[in-house]
C-alpha atoms as a PDB file:
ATOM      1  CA  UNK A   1     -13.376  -6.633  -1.315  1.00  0.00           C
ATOM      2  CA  UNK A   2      -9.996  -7.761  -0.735  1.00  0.00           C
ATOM      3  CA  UNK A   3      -8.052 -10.819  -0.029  1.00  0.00           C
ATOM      4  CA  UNK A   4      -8.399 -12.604   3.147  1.00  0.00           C
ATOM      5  CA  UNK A   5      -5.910 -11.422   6.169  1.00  0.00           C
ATOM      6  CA  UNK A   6      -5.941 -13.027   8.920  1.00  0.00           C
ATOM      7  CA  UNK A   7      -5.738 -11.250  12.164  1.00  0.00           C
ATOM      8  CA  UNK A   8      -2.397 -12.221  13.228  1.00  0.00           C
ATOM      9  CA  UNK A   9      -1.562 -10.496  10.148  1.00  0.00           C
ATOM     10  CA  UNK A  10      -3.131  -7.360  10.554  1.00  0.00           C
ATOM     11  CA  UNK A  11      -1.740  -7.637  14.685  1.00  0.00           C
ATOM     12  CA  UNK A  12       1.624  -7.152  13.400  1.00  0.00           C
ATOM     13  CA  UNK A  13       1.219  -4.445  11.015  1.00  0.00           C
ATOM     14  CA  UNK A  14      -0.656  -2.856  13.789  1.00  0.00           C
ATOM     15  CA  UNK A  15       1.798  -3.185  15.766  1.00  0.00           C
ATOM     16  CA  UNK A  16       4.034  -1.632  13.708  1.00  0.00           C
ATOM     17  CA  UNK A  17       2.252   0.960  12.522  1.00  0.00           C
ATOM     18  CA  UNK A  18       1.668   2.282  16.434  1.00  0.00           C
ATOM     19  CA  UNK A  19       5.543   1.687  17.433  1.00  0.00           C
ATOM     20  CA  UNK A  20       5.829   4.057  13.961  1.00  0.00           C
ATOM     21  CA  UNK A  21       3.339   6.510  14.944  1.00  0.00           C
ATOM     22  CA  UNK A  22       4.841   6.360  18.712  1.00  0.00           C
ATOM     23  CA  UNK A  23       8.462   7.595  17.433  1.00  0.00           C
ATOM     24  CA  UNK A  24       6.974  10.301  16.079  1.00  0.00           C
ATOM     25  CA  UNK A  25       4.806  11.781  18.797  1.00  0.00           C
ATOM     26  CA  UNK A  26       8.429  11.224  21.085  1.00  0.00           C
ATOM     27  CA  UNK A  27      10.716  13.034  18.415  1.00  0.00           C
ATOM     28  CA  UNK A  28       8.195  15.742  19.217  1.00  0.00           C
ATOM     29  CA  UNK A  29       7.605  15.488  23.081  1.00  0.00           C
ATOM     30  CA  UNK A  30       7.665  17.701  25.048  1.00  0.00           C
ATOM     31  CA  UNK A  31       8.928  20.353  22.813  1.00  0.00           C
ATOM     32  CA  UNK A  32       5.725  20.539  20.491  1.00  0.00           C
ATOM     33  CA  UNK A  33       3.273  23.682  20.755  1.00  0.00           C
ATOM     34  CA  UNK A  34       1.622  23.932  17.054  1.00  0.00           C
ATOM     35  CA  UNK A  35      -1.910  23.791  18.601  1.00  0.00           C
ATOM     36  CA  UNK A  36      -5.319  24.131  17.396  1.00  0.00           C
ATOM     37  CA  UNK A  37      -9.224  23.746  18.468  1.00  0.00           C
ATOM     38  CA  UNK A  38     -11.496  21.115  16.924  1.00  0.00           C
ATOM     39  CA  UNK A  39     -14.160  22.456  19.499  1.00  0.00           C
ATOM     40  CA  UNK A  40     -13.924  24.645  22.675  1.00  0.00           C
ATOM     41  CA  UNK A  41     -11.620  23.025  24.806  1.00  0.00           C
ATOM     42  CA  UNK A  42     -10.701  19.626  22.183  1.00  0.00           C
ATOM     43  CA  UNK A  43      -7.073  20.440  20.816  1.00  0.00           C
ATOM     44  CA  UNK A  44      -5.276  19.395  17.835  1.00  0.00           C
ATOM     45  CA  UNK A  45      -1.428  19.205  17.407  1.00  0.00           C
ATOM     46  CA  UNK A  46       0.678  18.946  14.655  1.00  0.00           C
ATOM     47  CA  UNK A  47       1.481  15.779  16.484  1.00  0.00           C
ATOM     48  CA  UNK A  48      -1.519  14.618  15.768  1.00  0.00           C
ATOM     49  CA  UNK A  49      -1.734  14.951  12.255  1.00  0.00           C
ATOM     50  CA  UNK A  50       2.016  13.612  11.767  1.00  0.00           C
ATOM     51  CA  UNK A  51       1.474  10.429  13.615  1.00  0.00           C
ATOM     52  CA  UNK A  52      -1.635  10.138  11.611  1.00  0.00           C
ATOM     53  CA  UNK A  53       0.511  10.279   8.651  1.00  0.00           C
ATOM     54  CA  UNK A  54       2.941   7.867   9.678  1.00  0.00           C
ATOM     55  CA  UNK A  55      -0.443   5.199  10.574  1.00  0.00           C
ATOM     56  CA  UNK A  56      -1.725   5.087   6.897  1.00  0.00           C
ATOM     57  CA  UNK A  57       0.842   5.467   5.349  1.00  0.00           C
ATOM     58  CA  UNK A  58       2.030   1.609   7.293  1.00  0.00           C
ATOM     59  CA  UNK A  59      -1.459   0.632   6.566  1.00  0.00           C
ATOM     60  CA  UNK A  60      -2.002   1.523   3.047  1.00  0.00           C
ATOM     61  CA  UNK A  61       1.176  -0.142   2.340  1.00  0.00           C
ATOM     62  CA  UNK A  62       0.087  -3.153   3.614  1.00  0.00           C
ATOM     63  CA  UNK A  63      -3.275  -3.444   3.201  1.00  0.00           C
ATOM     64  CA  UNK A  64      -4.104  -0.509   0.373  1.00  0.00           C
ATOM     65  CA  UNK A  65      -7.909  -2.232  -0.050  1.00  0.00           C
ATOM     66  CA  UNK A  66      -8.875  -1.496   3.748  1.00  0.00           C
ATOM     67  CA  UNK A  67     -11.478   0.942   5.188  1.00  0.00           C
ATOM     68  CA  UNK A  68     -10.245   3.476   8.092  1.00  0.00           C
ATOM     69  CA  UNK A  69     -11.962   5.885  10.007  1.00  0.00           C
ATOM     70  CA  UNK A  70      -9.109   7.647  11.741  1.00  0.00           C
ATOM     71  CA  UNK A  71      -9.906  10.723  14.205  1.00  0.00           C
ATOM     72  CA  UNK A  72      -7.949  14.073  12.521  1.00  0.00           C
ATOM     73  CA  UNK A  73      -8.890  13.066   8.468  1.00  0.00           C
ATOM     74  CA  UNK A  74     -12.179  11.075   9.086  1.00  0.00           C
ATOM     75  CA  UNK A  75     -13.433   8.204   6.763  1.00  0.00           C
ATOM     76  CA  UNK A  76     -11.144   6.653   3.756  1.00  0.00           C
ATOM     77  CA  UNK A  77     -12.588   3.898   1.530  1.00  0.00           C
ATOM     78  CA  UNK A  78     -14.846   1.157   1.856  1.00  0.00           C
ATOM     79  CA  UNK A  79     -13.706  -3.191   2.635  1.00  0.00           C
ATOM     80  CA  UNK A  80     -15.323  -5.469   4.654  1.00  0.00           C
ATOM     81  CA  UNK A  81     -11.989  -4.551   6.798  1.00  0.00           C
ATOM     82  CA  UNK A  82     -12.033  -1.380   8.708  1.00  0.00           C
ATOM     83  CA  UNK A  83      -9.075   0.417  10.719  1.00  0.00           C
ATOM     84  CA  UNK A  84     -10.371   2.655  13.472  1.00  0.00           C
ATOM     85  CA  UNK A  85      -7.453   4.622  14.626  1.00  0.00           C
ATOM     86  CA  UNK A  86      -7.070   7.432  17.367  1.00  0.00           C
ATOM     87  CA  UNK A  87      -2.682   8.576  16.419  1.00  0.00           C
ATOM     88  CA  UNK A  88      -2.544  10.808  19.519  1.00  0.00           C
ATOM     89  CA  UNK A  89      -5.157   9.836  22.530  1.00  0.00           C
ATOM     90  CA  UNK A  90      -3.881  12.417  25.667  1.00  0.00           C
ATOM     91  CA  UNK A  91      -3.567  15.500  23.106  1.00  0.00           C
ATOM     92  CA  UNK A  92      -4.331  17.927  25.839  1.00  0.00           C
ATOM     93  CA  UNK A  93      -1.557  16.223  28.015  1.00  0.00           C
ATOM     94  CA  UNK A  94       0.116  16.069  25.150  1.00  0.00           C
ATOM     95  CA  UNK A  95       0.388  19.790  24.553  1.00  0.00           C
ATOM     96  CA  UNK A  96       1.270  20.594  28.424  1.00  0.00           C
ATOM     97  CA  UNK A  97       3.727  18.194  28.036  1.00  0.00           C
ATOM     98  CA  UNK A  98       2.420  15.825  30.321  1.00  0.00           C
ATOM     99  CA  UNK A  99       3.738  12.142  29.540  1.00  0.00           C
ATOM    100  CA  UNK A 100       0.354  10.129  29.638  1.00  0.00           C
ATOM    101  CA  UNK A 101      -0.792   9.603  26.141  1.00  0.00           C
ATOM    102  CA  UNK A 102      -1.339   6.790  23.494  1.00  0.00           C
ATOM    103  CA  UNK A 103      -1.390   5.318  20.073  1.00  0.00           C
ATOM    104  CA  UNK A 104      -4.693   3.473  19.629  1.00  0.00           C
ATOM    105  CA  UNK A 105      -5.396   1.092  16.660  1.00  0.00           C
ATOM    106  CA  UNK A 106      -8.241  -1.232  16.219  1.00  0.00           C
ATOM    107  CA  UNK A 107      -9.461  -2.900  13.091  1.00  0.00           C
ATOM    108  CA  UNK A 108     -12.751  -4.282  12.339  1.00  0.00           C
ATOM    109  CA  UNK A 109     -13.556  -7.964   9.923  1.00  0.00           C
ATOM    110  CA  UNK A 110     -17.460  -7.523   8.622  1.00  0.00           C
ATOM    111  CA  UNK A 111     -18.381  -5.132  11.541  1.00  0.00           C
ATOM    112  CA  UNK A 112     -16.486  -6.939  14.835  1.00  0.00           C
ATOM    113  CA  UNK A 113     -13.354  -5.626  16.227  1.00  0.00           C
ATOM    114  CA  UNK A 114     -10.698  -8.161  16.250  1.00  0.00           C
ATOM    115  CA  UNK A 115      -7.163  -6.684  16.478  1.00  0.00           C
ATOM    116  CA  UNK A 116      -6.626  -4.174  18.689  1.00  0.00           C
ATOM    117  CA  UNK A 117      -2.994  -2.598  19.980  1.00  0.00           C
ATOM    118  CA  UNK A 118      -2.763  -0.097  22.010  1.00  0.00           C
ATOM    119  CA  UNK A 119       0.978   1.860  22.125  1.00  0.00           C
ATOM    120  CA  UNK A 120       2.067   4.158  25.251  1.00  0.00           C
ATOM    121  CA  UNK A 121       5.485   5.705  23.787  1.00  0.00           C
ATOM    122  CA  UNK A 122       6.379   7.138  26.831  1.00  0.00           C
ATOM    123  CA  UNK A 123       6.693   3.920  28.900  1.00  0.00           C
ATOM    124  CA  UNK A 124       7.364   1.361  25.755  1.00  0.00           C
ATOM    125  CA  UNK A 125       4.234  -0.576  26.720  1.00  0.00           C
ATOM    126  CA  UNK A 126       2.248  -2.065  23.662  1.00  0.00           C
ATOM    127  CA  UNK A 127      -0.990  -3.765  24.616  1.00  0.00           C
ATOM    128  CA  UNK A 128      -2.318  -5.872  22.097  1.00  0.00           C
ATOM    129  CA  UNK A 129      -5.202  -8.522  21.471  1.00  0.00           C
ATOM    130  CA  UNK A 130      -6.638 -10.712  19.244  1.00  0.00           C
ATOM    131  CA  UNK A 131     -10.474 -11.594  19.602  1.00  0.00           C
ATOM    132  CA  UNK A 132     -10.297 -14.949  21.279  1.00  0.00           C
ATOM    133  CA  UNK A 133      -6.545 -14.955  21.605  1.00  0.00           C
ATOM    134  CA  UNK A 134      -6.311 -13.570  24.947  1.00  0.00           C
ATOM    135  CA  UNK A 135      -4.169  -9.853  25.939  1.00  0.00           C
ATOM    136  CA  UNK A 136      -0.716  -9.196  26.128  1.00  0.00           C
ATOM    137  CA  UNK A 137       2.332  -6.201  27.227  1.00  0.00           C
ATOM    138  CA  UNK A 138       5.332  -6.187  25.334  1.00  0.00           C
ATOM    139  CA  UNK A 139       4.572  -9.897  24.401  1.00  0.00           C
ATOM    140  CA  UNK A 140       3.787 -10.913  27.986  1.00  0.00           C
ATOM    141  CA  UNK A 141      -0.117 -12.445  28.659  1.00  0.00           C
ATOM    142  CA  UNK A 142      -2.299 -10.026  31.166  1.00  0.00           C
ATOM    143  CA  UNK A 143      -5.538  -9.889  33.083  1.00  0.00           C
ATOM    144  CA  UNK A 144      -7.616  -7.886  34.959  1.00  0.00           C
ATOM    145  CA  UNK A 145      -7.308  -7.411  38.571  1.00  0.00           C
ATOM    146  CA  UNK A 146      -9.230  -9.532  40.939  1.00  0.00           C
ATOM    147  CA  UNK A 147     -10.476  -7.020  42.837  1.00  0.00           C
ATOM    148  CA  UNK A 148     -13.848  -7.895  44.593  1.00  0.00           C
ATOM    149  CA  UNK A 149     -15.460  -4.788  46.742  1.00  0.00           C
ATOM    150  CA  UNK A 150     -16.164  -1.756  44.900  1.00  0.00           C
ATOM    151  CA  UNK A 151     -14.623  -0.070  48.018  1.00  0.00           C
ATOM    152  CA  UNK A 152     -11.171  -1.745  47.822  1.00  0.00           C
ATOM    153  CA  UNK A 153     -11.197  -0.151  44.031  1.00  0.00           C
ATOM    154  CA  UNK A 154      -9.475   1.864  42.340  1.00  0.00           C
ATOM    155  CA  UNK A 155     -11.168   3.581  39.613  1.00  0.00           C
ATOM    156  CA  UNK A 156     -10.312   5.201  36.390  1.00  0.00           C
ATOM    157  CA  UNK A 157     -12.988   7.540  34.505  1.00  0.00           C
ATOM    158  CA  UNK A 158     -12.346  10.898  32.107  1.00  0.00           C
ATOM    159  CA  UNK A 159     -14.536  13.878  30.955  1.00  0.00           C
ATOM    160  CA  UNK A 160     -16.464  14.872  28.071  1.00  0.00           C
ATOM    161  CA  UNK A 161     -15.653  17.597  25.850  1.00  0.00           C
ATOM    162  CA  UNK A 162     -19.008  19.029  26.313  1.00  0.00           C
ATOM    163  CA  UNK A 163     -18.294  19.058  30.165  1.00  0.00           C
ATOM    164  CA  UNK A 164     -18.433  23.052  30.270  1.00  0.00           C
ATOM    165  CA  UNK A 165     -22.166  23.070  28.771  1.00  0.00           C
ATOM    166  CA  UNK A 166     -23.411  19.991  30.199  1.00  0.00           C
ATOM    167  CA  UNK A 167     -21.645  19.524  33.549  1.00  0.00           C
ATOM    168  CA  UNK A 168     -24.461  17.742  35.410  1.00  0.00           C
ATOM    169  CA  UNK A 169     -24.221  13.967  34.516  1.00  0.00           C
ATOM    170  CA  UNK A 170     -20.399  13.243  34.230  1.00  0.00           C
ATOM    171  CA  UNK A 171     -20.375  15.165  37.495  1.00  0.00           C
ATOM    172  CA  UNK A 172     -22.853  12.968  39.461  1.00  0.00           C
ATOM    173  CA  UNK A 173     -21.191   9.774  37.749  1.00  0.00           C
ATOM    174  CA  UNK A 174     -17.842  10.968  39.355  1.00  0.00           C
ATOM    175  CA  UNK A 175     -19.423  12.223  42.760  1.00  0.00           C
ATOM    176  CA  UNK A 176     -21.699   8.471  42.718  1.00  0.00           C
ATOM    177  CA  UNK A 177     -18.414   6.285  42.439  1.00  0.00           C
ATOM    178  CA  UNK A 178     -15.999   8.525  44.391  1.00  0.00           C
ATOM    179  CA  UNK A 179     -18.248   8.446  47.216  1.00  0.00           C
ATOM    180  CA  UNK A 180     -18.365   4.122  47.154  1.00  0.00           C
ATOM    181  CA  UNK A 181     -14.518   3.250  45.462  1.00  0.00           C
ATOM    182  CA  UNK A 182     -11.113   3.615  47.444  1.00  0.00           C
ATOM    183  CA  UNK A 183     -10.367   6.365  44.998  1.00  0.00           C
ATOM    184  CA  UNK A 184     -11.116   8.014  40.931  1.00  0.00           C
ATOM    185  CA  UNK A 185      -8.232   8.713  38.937  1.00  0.00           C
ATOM    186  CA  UNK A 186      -8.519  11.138  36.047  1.00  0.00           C
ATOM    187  CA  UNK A 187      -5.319  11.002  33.975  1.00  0.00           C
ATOM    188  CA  UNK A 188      -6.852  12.139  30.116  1.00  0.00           C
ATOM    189  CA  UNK A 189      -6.015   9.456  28.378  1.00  0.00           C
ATOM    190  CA  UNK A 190      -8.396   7.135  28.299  1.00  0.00           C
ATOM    191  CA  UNK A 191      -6.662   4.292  25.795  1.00  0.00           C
ATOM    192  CA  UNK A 192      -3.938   4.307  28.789  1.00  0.00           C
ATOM    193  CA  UNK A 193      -6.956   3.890  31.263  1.00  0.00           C
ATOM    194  CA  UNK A 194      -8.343   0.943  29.063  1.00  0.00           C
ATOM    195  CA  UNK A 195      -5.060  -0.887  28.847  1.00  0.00           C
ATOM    196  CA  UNK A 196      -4.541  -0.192  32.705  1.00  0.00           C
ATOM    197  CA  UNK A 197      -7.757  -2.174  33.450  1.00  0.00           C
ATOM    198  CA  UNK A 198      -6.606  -4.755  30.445  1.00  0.00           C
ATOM    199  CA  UNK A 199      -3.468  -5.396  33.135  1.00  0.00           C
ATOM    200  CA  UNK A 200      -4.892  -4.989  36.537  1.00  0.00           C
ATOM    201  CA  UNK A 201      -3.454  -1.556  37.444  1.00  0.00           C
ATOM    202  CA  UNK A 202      -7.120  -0.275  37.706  1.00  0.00           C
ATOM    203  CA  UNK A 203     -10.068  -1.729  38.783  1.00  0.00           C
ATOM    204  CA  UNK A 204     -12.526  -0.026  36.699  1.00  0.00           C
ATOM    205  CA  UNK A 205     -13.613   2.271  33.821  1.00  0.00           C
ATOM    206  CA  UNK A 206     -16.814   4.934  33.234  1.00  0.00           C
ATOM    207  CA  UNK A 207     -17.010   7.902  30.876  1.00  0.00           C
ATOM    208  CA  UNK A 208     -19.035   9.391  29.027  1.00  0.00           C
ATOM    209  CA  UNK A 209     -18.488  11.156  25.264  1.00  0.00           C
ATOM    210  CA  UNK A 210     -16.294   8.792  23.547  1.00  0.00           C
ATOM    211  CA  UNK A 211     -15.932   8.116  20.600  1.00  0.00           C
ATOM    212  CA  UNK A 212     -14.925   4.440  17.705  1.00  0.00           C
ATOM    213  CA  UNK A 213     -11.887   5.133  17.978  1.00  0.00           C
ATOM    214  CA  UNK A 214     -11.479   6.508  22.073  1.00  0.00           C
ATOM    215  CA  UNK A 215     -12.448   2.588  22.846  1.00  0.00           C
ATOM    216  CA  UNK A 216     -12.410   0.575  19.654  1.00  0.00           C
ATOM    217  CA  UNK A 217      -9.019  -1.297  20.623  1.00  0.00           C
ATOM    218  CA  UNK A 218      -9.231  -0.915  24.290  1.00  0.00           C
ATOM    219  CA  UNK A 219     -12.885  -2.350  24.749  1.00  0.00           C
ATOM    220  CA  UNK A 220     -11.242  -5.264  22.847  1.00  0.00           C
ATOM    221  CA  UNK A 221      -7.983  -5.747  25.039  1.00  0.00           C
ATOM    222  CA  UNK A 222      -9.818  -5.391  28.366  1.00  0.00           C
ATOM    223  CA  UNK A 223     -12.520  -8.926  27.061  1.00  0.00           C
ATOM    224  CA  UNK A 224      -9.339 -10.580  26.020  1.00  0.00           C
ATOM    225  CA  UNK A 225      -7.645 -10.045  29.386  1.00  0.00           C
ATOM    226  CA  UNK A 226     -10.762 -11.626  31.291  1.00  0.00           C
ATOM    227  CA  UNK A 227     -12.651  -8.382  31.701  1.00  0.00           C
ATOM    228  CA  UNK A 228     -16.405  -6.905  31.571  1.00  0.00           C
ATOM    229  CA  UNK A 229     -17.208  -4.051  28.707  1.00  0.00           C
ATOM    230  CA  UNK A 230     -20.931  -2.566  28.648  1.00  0.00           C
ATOM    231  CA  UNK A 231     -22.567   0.254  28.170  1.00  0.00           C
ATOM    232  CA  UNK A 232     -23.473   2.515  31.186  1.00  0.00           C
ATOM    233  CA  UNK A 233     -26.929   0.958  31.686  1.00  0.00           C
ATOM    234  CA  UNK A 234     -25.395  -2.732  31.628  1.00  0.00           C
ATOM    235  CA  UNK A 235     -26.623  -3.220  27.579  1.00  0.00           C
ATOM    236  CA  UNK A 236     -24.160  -4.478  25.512  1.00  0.00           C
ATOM    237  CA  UNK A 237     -21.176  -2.460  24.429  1.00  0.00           C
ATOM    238  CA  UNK A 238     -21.778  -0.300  21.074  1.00  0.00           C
ATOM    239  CA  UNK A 239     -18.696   1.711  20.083  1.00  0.00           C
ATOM    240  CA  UNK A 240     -21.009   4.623  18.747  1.00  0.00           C
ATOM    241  CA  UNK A 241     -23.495   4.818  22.077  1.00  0.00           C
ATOM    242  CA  UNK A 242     -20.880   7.529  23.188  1.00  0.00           C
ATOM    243  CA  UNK A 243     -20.234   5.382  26.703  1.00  0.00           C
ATOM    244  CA  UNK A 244     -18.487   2.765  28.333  1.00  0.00           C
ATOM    245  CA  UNK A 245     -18.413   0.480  31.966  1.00  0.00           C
ATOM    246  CA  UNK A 246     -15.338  -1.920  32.151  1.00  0.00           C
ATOM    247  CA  UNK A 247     -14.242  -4.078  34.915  1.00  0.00           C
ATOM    248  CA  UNK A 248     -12.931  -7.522  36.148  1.00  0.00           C
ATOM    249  CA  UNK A 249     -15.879  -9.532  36.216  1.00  0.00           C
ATOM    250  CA  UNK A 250     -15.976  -9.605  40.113  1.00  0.00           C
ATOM    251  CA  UNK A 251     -16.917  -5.845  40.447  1.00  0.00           C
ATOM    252  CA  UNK A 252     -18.871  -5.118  37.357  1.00  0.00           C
ATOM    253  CA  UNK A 253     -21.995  -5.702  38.616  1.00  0.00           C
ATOM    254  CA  UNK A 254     -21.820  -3.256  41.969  1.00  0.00           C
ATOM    255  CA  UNK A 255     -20.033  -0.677  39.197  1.00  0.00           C
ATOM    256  CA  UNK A 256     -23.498  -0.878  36.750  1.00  0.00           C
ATOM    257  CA  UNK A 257     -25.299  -0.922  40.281  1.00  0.00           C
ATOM    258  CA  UNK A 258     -24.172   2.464  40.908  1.00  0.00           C
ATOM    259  CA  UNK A 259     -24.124   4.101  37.502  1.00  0.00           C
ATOM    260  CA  UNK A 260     -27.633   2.576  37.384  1.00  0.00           C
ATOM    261  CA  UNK A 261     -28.442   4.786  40.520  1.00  0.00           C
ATOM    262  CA  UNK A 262     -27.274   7.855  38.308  1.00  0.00           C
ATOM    263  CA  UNK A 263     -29.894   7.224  36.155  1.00  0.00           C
ATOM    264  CA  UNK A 264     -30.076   6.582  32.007  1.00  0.00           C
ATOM    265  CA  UNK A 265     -27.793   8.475  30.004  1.00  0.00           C
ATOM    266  CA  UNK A 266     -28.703  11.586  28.538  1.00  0.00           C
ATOM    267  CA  UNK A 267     -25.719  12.590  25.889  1.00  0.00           C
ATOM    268  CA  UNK A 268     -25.800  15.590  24.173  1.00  0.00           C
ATOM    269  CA  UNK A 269     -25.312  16.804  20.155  1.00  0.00           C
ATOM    270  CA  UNK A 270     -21.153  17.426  20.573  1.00  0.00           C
ATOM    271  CA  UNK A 271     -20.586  21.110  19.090  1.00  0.00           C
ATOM    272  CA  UNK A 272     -18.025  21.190  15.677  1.00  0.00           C
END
């Protein structure tokens, strides 16, 4: 099983394992083309696979008993400590050399997320949080915005990779909320968009499609900052139910009003 680490332990080696994997992605931005397709439109760079590298790697030399799922080589191990870690989140922006993109590392004690960092390279902002130990940017504490009327909001969502086959409900979740917020923002990266409502530049989070490690650290950061994380119908959060609502506590409930409206969730099989 492991000896005991605490989780201002495995914060720092997070930490430093995401500053690690950041360097990486930047030695390679924006000059980096090696691309290939995990699905039809779902990309995978070399970048990818090297900041991967660099993540376990930092964690196996600190913690070589640990569990990690980790998106580009899949499952490694077994521990009552898992690491759930996403090295480049933004790889389509990422290969159009768009600068909005993301380390995201999260790590599970018995089944409950408890560290969580979140790295953007490109800014040298690195969100972190540990479960009942409030959020922080580059060191400094952060919350969520105060924001009270959905219609003074500024929203943040993203689309599915299945969006070309099954257009319909990510569509009428975007048309629902564009049609009662101030504005949507799309960027495609949605760690970024997490640690944006973690610090108050958004107002609010939907999507649809995600996956552990899309939301594992950010669903984390956003509670500690003083924020709201459920799933689309209001039920609590599940990292595998493919879906996520997030918002300051004084707009949650008119944001689950609306998706409500939508109707339940219907997510499809995603294609290899």
């Amino acid at each position: 099983m492991g000896k005991e680490r605490s989780a201002a332990e495995r914060l720092a080696v997070a930490e430093e394992a995401a500053r690690r994997a950041g360097r990486v992605l930047m030695e390679r931005f924006p000059r980096e083309r090696k691309l290939a397709h995990k699905g039809a439109i779902d990309l995978v760079t070399d970048a990818d696979t090297a900041a991967e590298r660099a993540i376990l790697e930092t964690l196996a030399h600190h913690f070589p008993d640990h569990a990690v799922l980790a998106e580009e080589s899949g499952v490694h191990g077994e521990s009552r400590y898992r690491w759930i870690v996403d090295p480049l989140d933004g790889t389509t922006n990422y290969a159009h050399s768009v600068p909005q993109f993301a380390v995201s590392i999260a790590c599970e004690a018995d089944g409950r997320v408890d560290v969580g960092v979140i790295y953007d390279p490109v800014r040298d902002e690195l969100y972190s949080a540990i479960l009942g130990g409030g959020a922080r940017r580059n060191g400094e504490a952060i919350s969520v915005s105060q924001v009270a009327e959905l219609r003074e909001a500024l929203l943040c969502t993203g689309f599915p990779y299945w969006i070309h086959e099954h257009f319909e409900q990510p569509i009428a979740l975007f048309s629902a909320f564009l049609r009662r917020a101030q504005a949507v923002r799309r960027f495609g990266a949605a760690a970024i968009d997490l640690a944006w409502i973690a610090c108050g530049r958004f107002d609010g989070f939907f999507e649809l499609g995600l996956e552990p490690w899309d939301v594992a650290a950010g669903s984390l950061i956003i509670r500690e900052a003083g924020g709201v994380v459920t799933n689309l119908d209001g039920t609590p959060f599940s990292m595998e139910a493919g879906q996520i609502l997030a918002a300051p506590p004084t707009l949650h409930a008119q944001l689950l009003e609306v998706a409500r409206e939508v109707g339940p969730v219907r997510l499809p099989h995603r294609s290899a």
